[in-house]
C-alpha atoms as a PDB file:
ATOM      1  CA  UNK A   1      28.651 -99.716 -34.370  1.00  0.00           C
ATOM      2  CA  UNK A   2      25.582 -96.903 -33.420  1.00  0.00           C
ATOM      3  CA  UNK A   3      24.902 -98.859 -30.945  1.00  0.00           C
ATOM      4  CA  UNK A   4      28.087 -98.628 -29.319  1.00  0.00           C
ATOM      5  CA  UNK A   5      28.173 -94.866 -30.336  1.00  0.00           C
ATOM      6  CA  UNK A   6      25.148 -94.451 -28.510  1.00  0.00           C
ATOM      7  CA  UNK A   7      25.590 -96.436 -25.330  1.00  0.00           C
ATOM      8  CA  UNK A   8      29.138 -94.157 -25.435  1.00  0.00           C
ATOM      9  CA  UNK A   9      27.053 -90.571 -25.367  1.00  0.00           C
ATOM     10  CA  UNK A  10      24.516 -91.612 -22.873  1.00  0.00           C
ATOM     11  CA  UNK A  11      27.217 -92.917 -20.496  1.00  0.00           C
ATOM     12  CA  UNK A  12      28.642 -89.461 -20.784  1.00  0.00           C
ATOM     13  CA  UNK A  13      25.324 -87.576 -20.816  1.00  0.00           C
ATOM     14  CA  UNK A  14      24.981 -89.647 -17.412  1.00  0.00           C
ATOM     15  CA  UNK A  15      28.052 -88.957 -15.771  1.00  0.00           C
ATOM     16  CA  UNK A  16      27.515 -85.060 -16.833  1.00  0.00           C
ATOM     17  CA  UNK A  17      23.921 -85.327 -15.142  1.00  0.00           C
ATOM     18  CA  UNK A  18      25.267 -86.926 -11.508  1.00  0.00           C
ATOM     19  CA  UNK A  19      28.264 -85.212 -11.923  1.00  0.00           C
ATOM     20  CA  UNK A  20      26.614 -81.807 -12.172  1.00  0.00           C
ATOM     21  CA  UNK A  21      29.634 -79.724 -12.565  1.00  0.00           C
ATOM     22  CA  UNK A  22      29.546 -76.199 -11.325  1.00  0.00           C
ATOM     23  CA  UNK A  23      32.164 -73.205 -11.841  1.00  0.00           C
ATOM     24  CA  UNK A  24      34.794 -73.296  -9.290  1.00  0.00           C
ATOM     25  CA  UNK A  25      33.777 -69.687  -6.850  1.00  0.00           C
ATOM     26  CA  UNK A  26      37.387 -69.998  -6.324  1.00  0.00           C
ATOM     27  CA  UNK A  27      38.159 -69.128 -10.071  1.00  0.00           C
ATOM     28  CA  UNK A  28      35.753 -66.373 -10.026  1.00  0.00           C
ATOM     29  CA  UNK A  29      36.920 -64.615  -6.760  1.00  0.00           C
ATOM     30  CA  UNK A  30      40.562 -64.644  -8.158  1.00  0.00           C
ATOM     31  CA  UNK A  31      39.351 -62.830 -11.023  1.00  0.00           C
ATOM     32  CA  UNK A  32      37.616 -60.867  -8.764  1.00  0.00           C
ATOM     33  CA  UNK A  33      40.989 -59.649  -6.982  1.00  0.00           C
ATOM     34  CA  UNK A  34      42.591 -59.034 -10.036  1.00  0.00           C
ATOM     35  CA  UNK A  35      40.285 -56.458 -11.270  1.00  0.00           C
ATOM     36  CA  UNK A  36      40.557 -54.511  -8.021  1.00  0.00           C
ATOM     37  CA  UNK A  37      43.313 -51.815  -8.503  1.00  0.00           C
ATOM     38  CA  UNK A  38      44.305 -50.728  -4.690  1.00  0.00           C
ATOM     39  CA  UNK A  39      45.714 -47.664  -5.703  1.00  0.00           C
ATOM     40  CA  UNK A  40      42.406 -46.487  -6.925  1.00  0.00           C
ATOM     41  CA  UNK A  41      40.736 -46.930  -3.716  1.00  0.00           C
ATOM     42  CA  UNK A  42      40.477 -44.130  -0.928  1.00  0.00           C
ATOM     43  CA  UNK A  43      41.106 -47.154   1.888  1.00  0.00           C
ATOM     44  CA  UNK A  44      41.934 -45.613   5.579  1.00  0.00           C
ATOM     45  CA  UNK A  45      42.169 -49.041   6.554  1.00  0.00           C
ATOM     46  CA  UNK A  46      42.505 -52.770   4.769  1.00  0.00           C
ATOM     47  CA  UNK A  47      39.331 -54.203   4.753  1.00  0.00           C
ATOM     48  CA  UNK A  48      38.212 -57.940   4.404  1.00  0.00           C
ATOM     49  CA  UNK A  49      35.096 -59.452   2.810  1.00  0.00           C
ATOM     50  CA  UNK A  50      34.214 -62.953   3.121  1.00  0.00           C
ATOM     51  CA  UNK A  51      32.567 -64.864   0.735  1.00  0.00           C
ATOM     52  CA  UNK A  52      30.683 -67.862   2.883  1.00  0.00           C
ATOM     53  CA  UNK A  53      29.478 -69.885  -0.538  1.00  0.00           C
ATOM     54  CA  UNK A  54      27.576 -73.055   0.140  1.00  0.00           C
ATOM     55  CA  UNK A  55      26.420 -75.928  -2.248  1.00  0.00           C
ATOM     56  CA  UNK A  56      28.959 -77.326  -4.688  1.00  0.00           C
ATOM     57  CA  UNK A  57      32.335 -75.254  -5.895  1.00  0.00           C
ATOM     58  CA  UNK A  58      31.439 -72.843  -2.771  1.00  0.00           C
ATOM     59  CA  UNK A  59      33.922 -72.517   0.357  1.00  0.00           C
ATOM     60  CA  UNK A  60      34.983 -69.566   2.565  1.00  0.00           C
ATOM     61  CA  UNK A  61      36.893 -66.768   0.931  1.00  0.00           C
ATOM     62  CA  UNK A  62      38.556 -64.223   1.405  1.00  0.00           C
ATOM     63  CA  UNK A  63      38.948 -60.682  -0.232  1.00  0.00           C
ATOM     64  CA  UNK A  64      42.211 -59.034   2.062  1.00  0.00           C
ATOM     65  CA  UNK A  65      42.001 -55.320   0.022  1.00  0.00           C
ATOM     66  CA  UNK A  66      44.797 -53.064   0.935  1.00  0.00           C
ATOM     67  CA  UNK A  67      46.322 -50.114  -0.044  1.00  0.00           C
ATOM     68  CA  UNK A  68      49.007 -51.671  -2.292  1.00  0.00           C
ATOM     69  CA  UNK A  69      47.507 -55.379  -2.926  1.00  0.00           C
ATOM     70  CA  UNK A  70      44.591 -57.703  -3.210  1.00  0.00           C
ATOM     71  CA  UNK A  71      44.675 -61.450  -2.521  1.00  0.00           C
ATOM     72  CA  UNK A  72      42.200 -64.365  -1.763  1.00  0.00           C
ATOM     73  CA  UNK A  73      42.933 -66.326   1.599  1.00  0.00           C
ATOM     74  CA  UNK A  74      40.543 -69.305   2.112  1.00  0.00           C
ATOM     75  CA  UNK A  75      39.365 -70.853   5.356  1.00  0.00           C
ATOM     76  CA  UNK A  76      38.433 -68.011   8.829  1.00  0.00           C
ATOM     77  CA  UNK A  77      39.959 -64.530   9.497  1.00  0.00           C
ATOM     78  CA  UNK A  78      40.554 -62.684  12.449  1.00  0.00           C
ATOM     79  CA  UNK A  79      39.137 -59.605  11.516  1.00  0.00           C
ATOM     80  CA  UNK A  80      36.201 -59.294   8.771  1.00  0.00           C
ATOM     81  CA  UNK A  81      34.175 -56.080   7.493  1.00  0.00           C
ATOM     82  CA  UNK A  82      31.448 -58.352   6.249  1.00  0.00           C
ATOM     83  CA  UNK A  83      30.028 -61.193   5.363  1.00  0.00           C
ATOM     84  CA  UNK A  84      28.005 -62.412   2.047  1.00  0.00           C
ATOM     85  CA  UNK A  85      26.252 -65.728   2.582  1.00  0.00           C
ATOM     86  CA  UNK A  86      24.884 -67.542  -0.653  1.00  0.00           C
ATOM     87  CA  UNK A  87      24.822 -70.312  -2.689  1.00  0.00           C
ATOM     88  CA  UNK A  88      27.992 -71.192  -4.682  1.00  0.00           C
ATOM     89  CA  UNK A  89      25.815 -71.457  -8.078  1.00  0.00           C
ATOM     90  CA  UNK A  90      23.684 -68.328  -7.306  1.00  0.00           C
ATOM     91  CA  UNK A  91      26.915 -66.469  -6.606  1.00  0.00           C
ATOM     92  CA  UNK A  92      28.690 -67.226 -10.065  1.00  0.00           C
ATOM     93  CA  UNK A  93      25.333 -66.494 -11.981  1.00  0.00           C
ATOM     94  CA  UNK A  94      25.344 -63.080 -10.132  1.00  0.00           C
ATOM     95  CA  UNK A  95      29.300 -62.191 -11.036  1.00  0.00           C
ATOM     96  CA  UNK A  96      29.264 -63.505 -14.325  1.00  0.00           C
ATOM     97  CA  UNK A  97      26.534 -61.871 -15.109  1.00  0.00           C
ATOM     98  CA  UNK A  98      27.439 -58.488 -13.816  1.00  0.00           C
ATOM     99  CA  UNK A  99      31.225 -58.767 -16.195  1.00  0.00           C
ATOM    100  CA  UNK A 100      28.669 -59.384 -19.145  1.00  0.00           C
ATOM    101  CA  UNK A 101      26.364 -56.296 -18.430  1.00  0.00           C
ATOM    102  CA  UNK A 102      23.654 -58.142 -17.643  1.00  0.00           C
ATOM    103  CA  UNK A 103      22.894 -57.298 -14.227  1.00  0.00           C
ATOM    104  CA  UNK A 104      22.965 -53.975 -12.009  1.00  0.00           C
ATOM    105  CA  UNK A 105      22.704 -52.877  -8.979  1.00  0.00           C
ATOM    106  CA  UNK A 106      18.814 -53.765  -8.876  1.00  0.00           C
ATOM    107  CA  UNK A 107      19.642 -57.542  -9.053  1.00  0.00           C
ATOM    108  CA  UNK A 108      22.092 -57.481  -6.287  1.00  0.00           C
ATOM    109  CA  UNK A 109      19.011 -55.403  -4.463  1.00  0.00           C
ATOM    110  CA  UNK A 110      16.665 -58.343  -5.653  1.00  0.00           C
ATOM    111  CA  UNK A 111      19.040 -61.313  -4.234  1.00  0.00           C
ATOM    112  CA  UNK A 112      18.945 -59.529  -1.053  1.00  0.00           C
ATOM    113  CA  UNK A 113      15.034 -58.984  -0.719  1.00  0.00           C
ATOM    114  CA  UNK A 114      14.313 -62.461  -1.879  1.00  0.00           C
ATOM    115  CA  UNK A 115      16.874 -63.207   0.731  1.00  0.00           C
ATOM    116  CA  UNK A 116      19.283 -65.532  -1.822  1.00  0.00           C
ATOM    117  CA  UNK A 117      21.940 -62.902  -1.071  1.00  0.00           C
ATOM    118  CA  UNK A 118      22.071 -62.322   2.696  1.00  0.00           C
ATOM    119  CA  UNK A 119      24.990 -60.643   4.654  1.00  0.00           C
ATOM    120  CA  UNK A 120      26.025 -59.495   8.092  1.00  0.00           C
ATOM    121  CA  UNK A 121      28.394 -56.177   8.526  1.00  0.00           C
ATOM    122  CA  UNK A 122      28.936 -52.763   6.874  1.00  0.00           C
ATOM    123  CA  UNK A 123      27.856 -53.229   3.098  1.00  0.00           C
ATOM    124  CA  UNK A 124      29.583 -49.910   2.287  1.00  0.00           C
ATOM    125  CA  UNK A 125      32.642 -52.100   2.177  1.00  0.00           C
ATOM    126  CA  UNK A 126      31.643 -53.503  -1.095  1.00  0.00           C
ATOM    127  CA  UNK A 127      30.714 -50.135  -2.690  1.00  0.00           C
ATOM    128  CA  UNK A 128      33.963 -48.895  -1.452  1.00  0.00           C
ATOM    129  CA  UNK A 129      36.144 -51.786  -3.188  1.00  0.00           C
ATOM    130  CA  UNK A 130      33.580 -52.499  -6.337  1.00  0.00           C
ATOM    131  CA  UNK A 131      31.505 -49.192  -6.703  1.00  0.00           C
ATOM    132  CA  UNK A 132      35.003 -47.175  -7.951  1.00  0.00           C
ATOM    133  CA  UNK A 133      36.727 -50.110  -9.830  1.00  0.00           C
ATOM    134  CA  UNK A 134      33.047 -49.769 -12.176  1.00  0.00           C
ATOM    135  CA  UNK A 135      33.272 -46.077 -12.172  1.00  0.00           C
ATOM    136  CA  UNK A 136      36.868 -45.505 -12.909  1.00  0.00           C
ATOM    137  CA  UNK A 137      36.355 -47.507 -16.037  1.00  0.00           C
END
Protein backbone atom coordinates (compact mmCIF):
# COMPACT_ATOMS: atom_id res chain seq x y z
CA UNK A 1 0.00 0.00 0.00
CA UNK A 2 3.03 2.98 0.40
CA UNK A 3 4.03 2.00 -2.51
CA UNK A 4 1.01 2.76 -4.29
CA UNK A 5 0.67 5.94 -2.07
CA UNK A 6 3.84 6.97 -3.31
CA UNK A 7 3.80 6.19 -7.00
CA UNK A 8 0.17 8.28 -6.51
CA UNK A 9 2.10 11.68 -5.13
CA UNK A 10 4.91 11.57 -7.54
CA UNK A 11 2.51 11.15 -10.50
CA UNK A 12 0.92 14.29 -9.20
CA UNK A 13 4.14 16.07 -8.18
CA UNK A 14 4.90 15.29 -12.03
CA UNK A 15 1.98 16.48 -13.65
CA UNK A 16 2.25 19.78 -11.28
CA UNK A 17 6.00 20.13 -12.57
CA UNK A 18 5.09 19.87 -16.65
CA UNK A 19 2.00 21.32 -16.00
CA UNK A 20 3.47 24.44 -14.43
CA UNK A 21 0.35 26.25 -13.68
CA UNK A 22 0.41 29.99 -13.63
CA UNK A 23 -2.36 32.61 -12.40
CA UNK A 24 -4.73 33.38 -15.10
CA UNK A 25 -3.62 37.62 -16.04
CA UNK A 26 -7.15 37.49 -17.02
CA UNK A 27 -8.32 37.02 -13.31
CA UNK A 28 -6.04 39.63 -12.16
CA UNK A 29 -6.95 42.40 -14.73
CA UNK A 30 -10.70 41.87 -13.83
CA UNK A 31 -9.86 42.60 -10.40
CA UNK A 32 -7.99 45.23 -11.66
CA UNK A 33 -11.22 46.97 -13.27
CA UNK A 34 -13.14 46.49 -10.38
CA UNK A 35 -11.07 48.50 -8.10
CA UNK A 36 -11.10 51.44 -10.51
CA UNK A 37 -14.00 53.79 -9.43
CA UNK A 38 -14.65 56.12 -12.73
CA UNK A 39 -16.28 58.64 -10.89
CA UNK A 40 -13.16 59.34 -9.00
CA UNK A 41 -11.17 60.04 -11.97
CA UNK A 42 -10.75 63.62 -13.59
CA UNK A 43 -10.97 61.74 -17.32
CA UNK A 44 -11.50 64.45 -20.33
CA UNK A 45 -11.49 61.56 -22.43
CA UNK A 46 -11.85 57.45 -22.07
CA UNK A 47 -8.64 56.11 -22.21
CA UNK A 48 -7.41 52.49 -23.03
CA UNK A 49 -4.40 50.53 -21.73
CA UNK A 50 -3.35 47.36 -23.11
CA UNK A 51 -1.87 44.75 -21.36
CA UNK A 52 0.34 42.68 -24.19
CA UNK A 53 1.28 39.61 -21.55
CA UNK A 54 3.37 36.88 -23.06
CA UNK A 55 4.40 33.37 -21.68
CA UNK A 56 1.69 31.20 -20.15
CA UNK A 57 -1.87 32.72 -18.67
CA UNK A 58 -0.77 36.06 -20.68
CA UNK A 59 -2.94 37.43 -23.75
CA UNK A 60 -3.90 40.95 -24.92
CA UNK A 61 -6.07 43.01 -22.65
CA UNK A 62 -7.79 45.55 -22.40
CA UNK A 63 -8.48 48.32 -19.71
CA UNK A 64 -11.57 50.64 -21.64
CA UNK A 65 -11.71 53.43 -18.45
CA UNK A 66 -14.50 55.85 -18.83
CA UNK A 67 -16.23 58.27 -17.08
CA UNK A 68 -19.06 56.03 -15.79
CA UNK A 69 -17.47 52.33 -16.30
CA UNK A 70 -14.51 50.07 -16.52
CA UNK A 71 -14.37 46.78 -18.44
CA UNK A 72 -11.71 44.32 -19.88
CA UNK A 73 -12.03 43.62 -23.77
CA UNK A 74 -9.48 41.01 -25.01
CA UNK A 75 -7.93 40.68 -28.44
CA UNK A 76 -6.78 44.54 -30.62
CA UNK A 77 -8.37 48.03 -30.22
CA UNK A 78 -8.75 50.77 -32.41
CA UNK A 79 -7.56 53.35 -30.34
CA UNK A 80 -4.92 52.72 -27.36
CA UNK A 81 -3.17 55.31 -24.86
CA UNK A 82 -0.48 52.76 -24.18
CA UNK A 83 0.96 49.80 -24.16
CA UNK A 84 2.69 47.53 -21.26
CA UNK A 85 4.63 44.60 -22.71
CA UNK A 86 5.74 41.80 -20.15
CA UNK A 87 5.72 38.50 -19.19
CA UNK A 88 2.41 36.97 -17.96
CA UNK A 89 4.25 35.57 -14.65
CA UNK A 90 6.31 38.78 -14.08
CA UNK A 91 3.09 40.76 -14.44
CA UNK A 92 1.02 38.85 -11.66
CA UNK A 93 4.14 38.90 -9.26
CA UNK A 94 4.17 42.74 -9.83
CA UNK A 95 0.11 43.25 -9.10
CA UNK A 96 -0.12 40.88 -6.47
CA UNK A 97 2.45 42.16 -4.89
CA UNK A 98 1.54 45.78 -5.05
CA UNK A 99 -2.45 44.68 -3.32
CA UNK A 100 -0.17 43.11 -0.51
CA UNK A 101 2.06 46.26 0.12
CA UNK A 102 4.91 44.81 -0.95
CA UNK A 103 5.97 46.78 -3.78
CA UNK A 104 5.98 50.66 -4.72
CA UNK A 105 6.49 52.73 -7.15
CA UNK A 106 10.40 51.95 -7.14
CA UNK A 107 9.72 48.34 -8.35
CA UNK A 108 7.55 49.33 -11.17
CA UNK A 109 10.71 51.92 -11.84
CA UNK A 110 13.05 48.77 -11.48
CA UNK A 111 10.94 46.45 -14.07
CA UNK A 112 11.28 49.22 -16.42
CA UNK A 113 15.18 49.86 -16.13
CA UNK A 114 15.92 46.20 -16.16
CA UNK A 115 13.66 46.38 -19.12
CA UNK A 116 11.11 43.31 -17.78
CA UNK A 117 8.44 46.03 -17.87
CA UNK A 118 8.65 47.86 -21.21
CA UNK A 119 5.88 50.10 -22.78
CA UNK A 120 5.14 52.35 -25.71
CA UNK A 121 2.69 55.60 -25.24
CA UNK A 122 1.85 58.24 -22.59
CA UNK A 123 2.57 56.52 -19.11
CA UNK A 124 0.64 59.35 -17.40
CA UNK A 125 -2.33 57.24 -18.37
CA UNK A 126 -1.60 54.80 -15.68
CA UNK A 127 -0.97 57.42 -12.95
CA UNK A 128 -4.13 59.00 -14.03
CA UNK A 129 -6.35 55.68 -13.62
CA UNK A 130 -4.08 53.94 -10.65
CA UNK A 131 -2.19 56.93 -8.96
CA UNK A 132 -5.87 58.38 -7.48
CA UNK A 133 -7.65 54.97 -6.91
CA UNK A 134 -4.24 54.51 -4.21
CA UNK A 135 -4.61 57.97 -2.98
CA UNK A 136 -8.28 58.24 -2.48
CA UNK A 137 -8.00 55.29 -0.19
Amino acid sequence: MPEVLGAVILGVVLVLVVWDPVFPSSWILRRMADSVDPERLSLDRPVVLRFELSGKGGGIYNLLVDRDKVEVATGMTDHVDLILYMEAEDFNNLILSLAGGRADEYTFRGLIISKTLTFSGDLAVFQKVFGQQRSAT
